[in-house]
Protein backbone atom coordinates (compact mmCIF):
# COMPACT_ATOMS: atom_id res chain seq x y z
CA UNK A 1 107.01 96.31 94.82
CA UNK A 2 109.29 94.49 92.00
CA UNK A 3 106.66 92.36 91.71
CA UNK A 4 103.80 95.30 91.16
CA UNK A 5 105.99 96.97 88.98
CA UNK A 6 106.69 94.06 86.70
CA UNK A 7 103.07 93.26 86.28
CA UNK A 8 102.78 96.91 85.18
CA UNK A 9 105.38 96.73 82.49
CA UNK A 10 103.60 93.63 81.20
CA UNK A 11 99.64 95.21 81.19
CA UNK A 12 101.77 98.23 79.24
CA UNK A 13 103.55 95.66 76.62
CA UNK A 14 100.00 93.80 76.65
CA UNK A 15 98.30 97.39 75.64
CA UNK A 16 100.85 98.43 72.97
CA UNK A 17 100.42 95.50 71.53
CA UNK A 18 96.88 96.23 71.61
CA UNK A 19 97.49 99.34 70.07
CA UNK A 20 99.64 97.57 67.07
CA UNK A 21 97.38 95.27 66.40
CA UNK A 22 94.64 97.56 66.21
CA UNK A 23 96.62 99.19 63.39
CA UNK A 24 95.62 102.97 63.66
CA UNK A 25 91.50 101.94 64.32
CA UNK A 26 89.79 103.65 67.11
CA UNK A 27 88.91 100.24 68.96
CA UNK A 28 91.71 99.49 70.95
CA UNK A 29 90.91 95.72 72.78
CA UNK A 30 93.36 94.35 75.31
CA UNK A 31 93.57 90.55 76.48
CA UNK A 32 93.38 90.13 80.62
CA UNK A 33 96.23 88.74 81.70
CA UNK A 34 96.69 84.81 82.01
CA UNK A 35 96.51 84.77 85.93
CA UNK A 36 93.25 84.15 88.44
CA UNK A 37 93.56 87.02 90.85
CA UNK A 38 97.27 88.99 90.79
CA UNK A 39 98.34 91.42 93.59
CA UNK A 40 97.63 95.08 93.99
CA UNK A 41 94.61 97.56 94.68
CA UNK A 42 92.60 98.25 91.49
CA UNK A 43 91.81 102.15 90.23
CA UNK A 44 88.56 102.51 89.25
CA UNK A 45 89.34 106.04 87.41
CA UNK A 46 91.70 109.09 87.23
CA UNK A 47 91.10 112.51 87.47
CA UNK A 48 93.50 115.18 85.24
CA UNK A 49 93.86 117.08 81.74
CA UNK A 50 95.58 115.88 78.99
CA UNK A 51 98.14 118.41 79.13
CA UNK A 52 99.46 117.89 83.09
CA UNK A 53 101.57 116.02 84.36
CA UNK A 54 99.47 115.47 87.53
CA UNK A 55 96.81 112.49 87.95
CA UNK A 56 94.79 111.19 90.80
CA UNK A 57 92.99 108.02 91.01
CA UNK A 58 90.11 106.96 92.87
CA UNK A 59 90.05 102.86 94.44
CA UNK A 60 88.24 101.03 97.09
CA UNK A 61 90.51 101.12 100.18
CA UNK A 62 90.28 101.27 104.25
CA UNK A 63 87.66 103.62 106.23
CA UNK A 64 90.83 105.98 107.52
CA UNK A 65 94.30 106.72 107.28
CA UNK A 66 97.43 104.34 108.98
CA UNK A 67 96.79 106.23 112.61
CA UNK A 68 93.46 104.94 112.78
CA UNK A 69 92.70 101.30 113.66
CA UNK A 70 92.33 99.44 110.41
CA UNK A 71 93.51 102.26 108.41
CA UNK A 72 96.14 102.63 105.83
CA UNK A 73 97.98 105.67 104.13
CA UNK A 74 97.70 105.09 99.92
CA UNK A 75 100.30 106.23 97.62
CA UNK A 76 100.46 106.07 93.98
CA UNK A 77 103.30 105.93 91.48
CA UNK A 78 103.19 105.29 87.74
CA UNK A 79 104.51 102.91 85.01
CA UNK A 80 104.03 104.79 81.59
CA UNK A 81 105.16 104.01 77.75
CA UNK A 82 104.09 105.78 74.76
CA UNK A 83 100.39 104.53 74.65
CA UNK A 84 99.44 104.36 78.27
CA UNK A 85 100.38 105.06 82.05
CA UNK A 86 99.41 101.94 84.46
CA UNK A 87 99.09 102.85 88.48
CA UNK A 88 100.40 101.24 90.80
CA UNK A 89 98.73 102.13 94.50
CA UNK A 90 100.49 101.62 97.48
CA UNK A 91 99.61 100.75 100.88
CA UNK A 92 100.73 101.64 103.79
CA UNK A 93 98.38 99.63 106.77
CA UNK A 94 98.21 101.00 110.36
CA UNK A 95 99.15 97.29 111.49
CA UNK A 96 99.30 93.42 110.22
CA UNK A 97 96.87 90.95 112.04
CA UNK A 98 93.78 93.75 112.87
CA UNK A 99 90.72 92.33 112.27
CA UNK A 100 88.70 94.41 110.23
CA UNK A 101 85.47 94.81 108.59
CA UNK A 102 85.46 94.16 104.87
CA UNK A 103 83.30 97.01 103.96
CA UNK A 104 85.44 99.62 101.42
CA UNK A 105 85.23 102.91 101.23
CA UNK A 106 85.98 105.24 98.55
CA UNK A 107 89.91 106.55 98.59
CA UNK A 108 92.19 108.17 96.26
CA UNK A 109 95.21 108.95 95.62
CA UNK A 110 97.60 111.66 93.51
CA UNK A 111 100.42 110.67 91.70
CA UNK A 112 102.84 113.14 89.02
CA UNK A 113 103.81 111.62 85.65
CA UNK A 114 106.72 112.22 84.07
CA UNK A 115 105.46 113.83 81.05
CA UNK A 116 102.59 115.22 80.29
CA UNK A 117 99.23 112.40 79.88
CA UNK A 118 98.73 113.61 75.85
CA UNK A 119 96.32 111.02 74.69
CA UNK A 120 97.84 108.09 76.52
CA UNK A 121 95.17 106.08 78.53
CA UNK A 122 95.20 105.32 82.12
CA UNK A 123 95.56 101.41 82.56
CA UNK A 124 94.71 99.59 86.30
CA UNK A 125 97.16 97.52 87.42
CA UNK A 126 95.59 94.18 88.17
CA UNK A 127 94.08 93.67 84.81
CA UNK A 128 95.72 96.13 82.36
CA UNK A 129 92.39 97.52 81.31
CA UNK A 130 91.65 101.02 81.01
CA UNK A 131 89.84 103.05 83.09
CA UNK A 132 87.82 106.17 82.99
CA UNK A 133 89.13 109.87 83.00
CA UNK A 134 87.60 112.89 83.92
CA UNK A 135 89.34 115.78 82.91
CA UNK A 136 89.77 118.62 85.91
């Protein structure tokens, strides 16, 4: 987890940079970072209103939950700074060593900020890129 959680702070220094740099303008671009592949499960977008507090996030995860053979329980927690939250999911796998299809099915998970989302973006975790948000 130190390791997920460090990654996060850096995609959020990477975006406020972003957001410097872009010096007030609309287009906000942020730079991948340096690594090949890092660690984590990847949102593809979040679900809330601008004014909450309360977010979920939709990923590619396992068929079931952690009872079920090749299952796993997901929770989320979040990573946040002026300009943007970054979420972290979490998994929690029925068992190590199954052998399992690789097929993914669609998951999500709901997570509670610690202030309200205001016009912060919601950042992935793997790349530090934004991702979608529908508002409830």
């Amino acid at each position: 987890m130190g390791e997920m959680r460090q990654q996060a702070g850096e995609a959020l220094a990477r975006y406020d940079q972003a957001v410097i740099s872009a010096g007030g303008s609309a287009t906000v671009s942020v730079t991948p970072p340096p690594w090949d592949s890092p660690p984590g499960i990847s949102i593809e977008s979040a679900t809330g209103t601008r004014a909450g507090t309360r977010l979920a996030v939709t990923f590619t995860g396992t068929p079931g939950p952690a009872t079920e053979r090749c299952g796993a329980d997901y929770h989320a927690e979040a990573v946040e700074s002026a300009n943007a939250v970054v979420v972290i999911v979490i998994a929690q796998p029925h068992a190590t060593n199954e052998v399992c299809t690789l097929a993914g099915y669609a998951r999500t998970a709901t997570l509670n900020l610690a202030q309200p989302l205001g016009q912060r973006v919601v950042l992935e975790a793997r790349q530090g890129q934004p991702v979608p948000l529908t508002a409830e």
